[in-house]
C-alpha atoms as a PDB file:
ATOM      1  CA  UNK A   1      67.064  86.908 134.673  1.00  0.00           C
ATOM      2  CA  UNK A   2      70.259  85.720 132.432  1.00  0.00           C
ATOM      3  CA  UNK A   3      71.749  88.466 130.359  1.00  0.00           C
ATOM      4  CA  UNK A   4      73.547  87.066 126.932  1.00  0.00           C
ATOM      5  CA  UNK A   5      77.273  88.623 126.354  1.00  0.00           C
ATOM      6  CA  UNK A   6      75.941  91.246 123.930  1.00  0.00           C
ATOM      7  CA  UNK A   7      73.637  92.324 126.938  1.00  0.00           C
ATOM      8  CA  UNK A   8      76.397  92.909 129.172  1.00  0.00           C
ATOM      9  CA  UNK A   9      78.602  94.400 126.630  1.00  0.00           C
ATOM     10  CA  UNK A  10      75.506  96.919 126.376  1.00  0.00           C
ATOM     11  CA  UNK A  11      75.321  97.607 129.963  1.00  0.00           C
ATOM     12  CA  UNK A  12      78.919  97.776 130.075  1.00  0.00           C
ATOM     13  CA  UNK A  13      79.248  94.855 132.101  1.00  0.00           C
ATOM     14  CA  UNK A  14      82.160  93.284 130.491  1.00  0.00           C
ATOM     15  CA  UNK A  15      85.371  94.605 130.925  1.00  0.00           C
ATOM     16  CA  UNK A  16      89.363  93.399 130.189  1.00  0.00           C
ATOM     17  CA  UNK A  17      91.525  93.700 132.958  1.00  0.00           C
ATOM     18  CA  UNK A  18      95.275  93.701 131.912  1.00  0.00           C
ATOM     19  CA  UNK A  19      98.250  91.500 133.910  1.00  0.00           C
ATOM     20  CA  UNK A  20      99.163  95.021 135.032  1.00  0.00           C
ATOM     21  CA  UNK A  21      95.252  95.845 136.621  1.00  0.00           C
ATOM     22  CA  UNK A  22      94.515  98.424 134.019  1.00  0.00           C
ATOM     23  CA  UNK A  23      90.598  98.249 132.987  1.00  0.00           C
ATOM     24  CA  UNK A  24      89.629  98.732 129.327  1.00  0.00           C
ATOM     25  CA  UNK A  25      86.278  97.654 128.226  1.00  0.00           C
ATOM     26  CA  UNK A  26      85.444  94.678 126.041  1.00  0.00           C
ATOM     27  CA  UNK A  27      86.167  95.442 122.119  1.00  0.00           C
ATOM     28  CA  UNK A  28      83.227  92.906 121.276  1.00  0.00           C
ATOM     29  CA  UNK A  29      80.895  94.516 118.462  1.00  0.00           C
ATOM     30  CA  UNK A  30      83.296  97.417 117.370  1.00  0.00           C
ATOM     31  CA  UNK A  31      84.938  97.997 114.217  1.00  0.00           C
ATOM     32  CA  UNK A  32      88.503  97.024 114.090  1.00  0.00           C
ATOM     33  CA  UNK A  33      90.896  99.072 111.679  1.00  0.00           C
ATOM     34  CA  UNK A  34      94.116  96.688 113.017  1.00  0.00           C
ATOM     35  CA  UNK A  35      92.421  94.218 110.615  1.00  0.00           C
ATOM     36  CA  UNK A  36      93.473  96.075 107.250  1.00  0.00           C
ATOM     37  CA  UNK A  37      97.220  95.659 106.903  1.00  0.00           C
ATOM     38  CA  UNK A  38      98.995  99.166 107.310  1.00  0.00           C
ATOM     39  CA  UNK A  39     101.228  97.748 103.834  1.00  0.00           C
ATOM     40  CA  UNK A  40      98.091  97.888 102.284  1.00  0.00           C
ATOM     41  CA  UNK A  41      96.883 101.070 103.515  1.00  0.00           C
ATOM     42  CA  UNK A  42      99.862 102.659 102.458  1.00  0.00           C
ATOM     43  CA  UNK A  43      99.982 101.428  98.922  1.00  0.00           C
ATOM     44  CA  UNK A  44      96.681 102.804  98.625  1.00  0.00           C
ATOM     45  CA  UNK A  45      97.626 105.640 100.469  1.00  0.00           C
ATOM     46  CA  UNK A  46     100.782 105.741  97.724  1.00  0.00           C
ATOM     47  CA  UNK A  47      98.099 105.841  94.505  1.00  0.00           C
ATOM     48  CA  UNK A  48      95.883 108.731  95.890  1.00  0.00           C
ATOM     49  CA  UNK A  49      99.490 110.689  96.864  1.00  0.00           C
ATOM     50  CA  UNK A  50     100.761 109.939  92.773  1.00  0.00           C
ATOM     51  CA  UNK A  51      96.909 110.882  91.688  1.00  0.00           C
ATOM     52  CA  UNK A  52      96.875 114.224  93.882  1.00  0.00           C
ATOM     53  CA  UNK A  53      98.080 116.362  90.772  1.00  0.00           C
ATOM     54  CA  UNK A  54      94.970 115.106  88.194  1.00  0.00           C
ATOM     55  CA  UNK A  55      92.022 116.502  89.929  1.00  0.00           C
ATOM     56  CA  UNK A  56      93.227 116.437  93.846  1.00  0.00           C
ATOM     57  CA  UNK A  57      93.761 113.395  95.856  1.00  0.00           C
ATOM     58  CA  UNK A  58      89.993 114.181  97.865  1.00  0.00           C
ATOM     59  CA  UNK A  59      88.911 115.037  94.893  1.00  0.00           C
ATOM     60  CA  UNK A  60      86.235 111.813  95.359  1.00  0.00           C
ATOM     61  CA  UNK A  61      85.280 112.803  98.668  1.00  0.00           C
ATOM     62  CA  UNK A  62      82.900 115.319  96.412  1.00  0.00           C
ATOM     63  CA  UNK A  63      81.298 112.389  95.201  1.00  0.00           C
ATOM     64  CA  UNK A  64      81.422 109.795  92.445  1.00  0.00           C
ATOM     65  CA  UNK A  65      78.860 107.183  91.812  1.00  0.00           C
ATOM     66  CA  UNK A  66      79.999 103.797  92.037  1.00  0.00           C
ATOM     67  CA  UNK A  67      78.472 103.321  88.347  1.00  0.00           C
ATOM     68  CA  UNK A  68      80.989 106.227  86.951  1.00  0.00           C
ATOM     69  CA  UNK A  69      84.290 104.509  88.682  1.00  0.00           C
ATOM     70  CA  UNK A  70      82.723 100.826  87.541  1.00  0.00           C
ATOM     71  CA  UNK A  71      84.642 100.558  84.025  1.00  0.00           C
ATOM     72  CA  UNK A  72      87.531 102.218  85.872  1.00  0.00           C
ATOM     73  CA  UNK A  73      87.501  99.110  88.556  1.00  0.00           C
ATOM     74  CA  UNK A  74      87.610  96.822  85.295  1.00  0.00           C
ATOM     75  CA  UNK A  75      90.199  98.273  83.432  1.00  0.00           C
ATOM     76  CA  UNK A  76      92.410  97.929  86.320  1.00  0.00           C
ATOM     77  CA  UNK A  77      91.161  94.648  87.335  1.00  0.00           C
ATOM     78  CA  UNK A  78      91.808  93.791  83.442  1.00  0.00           C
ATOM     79  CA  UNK A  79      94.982  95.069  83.580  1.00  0.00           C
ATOM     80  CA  UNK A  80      96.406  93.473  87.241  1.00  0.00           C
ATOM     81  CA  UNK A  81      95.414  90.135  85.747  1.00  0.00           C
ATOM     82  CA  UNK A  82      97.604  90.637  82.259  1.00  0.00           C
ATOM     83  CA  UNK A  83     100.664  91.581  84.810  1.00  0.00           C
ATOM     84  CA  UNK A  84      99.964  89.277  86.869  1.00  0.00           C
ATOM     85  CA  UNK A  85      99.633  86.246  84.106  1.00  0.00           C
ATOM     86  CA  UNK A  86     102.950  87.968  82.559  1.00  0.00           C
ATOM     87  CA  UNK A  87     104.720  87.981  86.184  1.00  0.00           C
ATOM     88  CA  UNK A  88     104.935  91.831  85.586  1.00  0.00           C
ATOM     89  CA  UNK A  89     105.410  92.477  89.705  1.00  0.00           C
ATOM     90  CA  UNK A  90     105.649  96.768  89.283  1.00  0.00           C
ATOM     91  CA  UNK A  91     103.080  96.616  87.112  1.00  0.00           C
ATOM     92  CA  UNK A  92     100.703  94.174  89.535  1.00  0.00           C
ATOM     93  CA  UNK A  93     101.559  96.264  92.411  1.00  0.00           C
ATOM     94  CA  UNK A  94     100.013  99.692  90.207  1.00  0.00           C
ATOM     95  CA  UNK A  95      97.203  98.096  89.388  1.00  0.00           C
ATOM     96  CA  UNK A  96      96.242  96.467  92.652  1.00  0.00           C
ATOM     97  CA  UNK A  97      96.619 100.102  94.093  1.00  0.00           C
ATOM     98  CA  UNK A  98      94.734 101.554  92.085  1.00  0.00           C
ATOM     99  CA  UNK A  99      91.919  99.132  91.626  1.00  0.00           C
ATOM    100  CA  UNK A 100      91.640  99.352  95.363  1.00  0.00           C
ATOM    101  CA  UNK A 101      91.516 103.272  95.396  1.00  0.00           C
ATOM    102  CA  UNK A 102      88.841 103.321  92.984  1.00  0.00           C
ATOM    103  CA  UNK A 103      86.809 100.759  95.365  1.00  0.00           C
ATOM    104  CA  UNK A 104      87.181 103.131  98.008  1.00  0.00           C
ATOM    105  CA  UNK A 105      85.828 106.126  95.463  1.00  0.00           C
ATOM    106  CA  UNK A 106      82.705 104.020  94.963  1.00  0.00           C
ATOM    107  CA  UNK A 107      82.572 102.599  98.775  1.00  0.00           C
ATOM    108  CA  UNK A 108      83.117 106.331  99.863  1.00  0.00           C
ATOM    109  CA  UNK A 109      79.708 106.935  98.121  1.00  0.00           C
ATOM    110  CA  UNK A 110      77.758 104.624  98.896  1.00  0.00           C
ATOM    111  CA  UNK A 111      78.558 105.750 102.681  1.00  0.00           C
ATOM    112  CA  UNK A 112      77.974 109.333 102.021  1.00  0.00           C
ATOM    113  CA  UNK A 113      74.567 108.327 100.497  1.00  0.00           C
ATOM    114  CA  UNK A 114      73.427 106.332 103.166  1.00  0.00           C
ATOM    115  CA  UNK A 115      74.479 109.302 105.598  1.00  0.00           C
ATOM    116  CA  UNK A 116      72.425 111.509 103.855  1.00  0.00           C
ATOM    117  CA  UNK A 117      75.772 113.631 103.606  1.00  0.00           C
ATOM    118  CA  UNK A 118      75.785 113.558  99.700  1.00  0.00           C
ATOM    119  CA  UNK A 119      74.680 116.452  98.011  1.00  0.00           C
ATOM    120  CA  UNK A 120      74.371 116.708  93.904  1.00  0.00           C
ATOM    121  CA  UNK A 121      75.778 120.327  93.262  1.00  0.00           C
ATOM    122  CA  UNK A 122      75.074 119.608  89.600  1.00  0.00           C
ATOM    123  CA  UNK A 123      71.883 118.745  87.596  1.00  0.00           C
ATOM    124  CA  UNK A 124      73.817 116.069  85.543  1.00  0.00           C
ATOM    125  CA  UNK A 125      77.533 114.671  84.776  1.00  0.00           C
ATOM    126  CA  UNK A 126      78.633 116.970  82.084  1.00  0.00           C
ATOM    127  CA  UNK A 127      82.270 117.151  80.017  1.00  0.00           C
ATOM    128  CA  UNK A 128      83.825 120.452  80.643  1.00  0.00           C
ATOM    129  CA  UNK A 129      86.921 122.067  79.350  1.00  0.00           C
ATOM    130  CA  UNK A 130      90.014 121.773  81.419  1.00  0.00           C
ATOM    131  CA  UNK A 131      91.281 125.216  81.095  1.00  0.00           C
ATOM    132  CA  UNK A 132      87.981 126.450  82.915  1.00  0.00           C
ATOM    133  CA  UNK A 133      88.520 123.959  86.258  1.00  0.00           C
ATOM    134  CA  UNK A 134      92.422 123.803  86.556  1.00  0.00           C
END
């Protein structure tokens, strides 16, 4: 019997050895954070740091739906492609962090959901004054 290289990988079959004879396993199949560019990740790291004194830099790890950050996404979408057509680089760089961030609101959600580790505290999305939450 002939066992494909996802089969091995399974039965932990495959492994790297180094030029120094150290023994890792193969990486096949995983996830692989070295793909996102750590510039990138800190950019968006930079717009949830400037944001932390609205409602708290986590404060989307409470959850947002994807559908309330949507017009959000566009504005800032909108907005990187008028600095970007007016070669407005501080400006492009603002926007592109922040349209990012608010992907990663609605990304974060759709995650939690999935999870089952979302839980509505509130009956419905409501406006409420600012001097009774800050």
């Amino acid at each position: 019997m002939e066992l494909n290289k996802e089969e091995l990988i399974e039965l932990g079959f495959l492994l790297r050895r180094f030029p120094s004879g150290a023994i890792r396993s193969d990486d096949t199949g995983r996830i692989r954070p070295d793909y996102i560019s750590p510039y990138a990740l800190n950019e968006i790291s930079q717009h949830f740091t400037d944001a932390k004194n609205d409602f708290g830099a986590t404060n989307y790890f409470k959850g947002i739906k994807p559908s309330d950050v949507l017009a959000s996404i566009q504005r800032h979408y909108l907005d990187l492609h008028i600095s970007i057509l007016e070669n407005q680089s501080e400006v492009t760089r603002k926007e592109l962090r922040a349209l990012a961030a608010n992907c990663i609101m609605a990304l974060h959600q759709i995650v939690i959901e999935e999870r089952g580790l979302y839980k509505e505290p509130y009956e419905k999305t409501e406006l409420v004054n600012s001097k009774d939450i800050l």
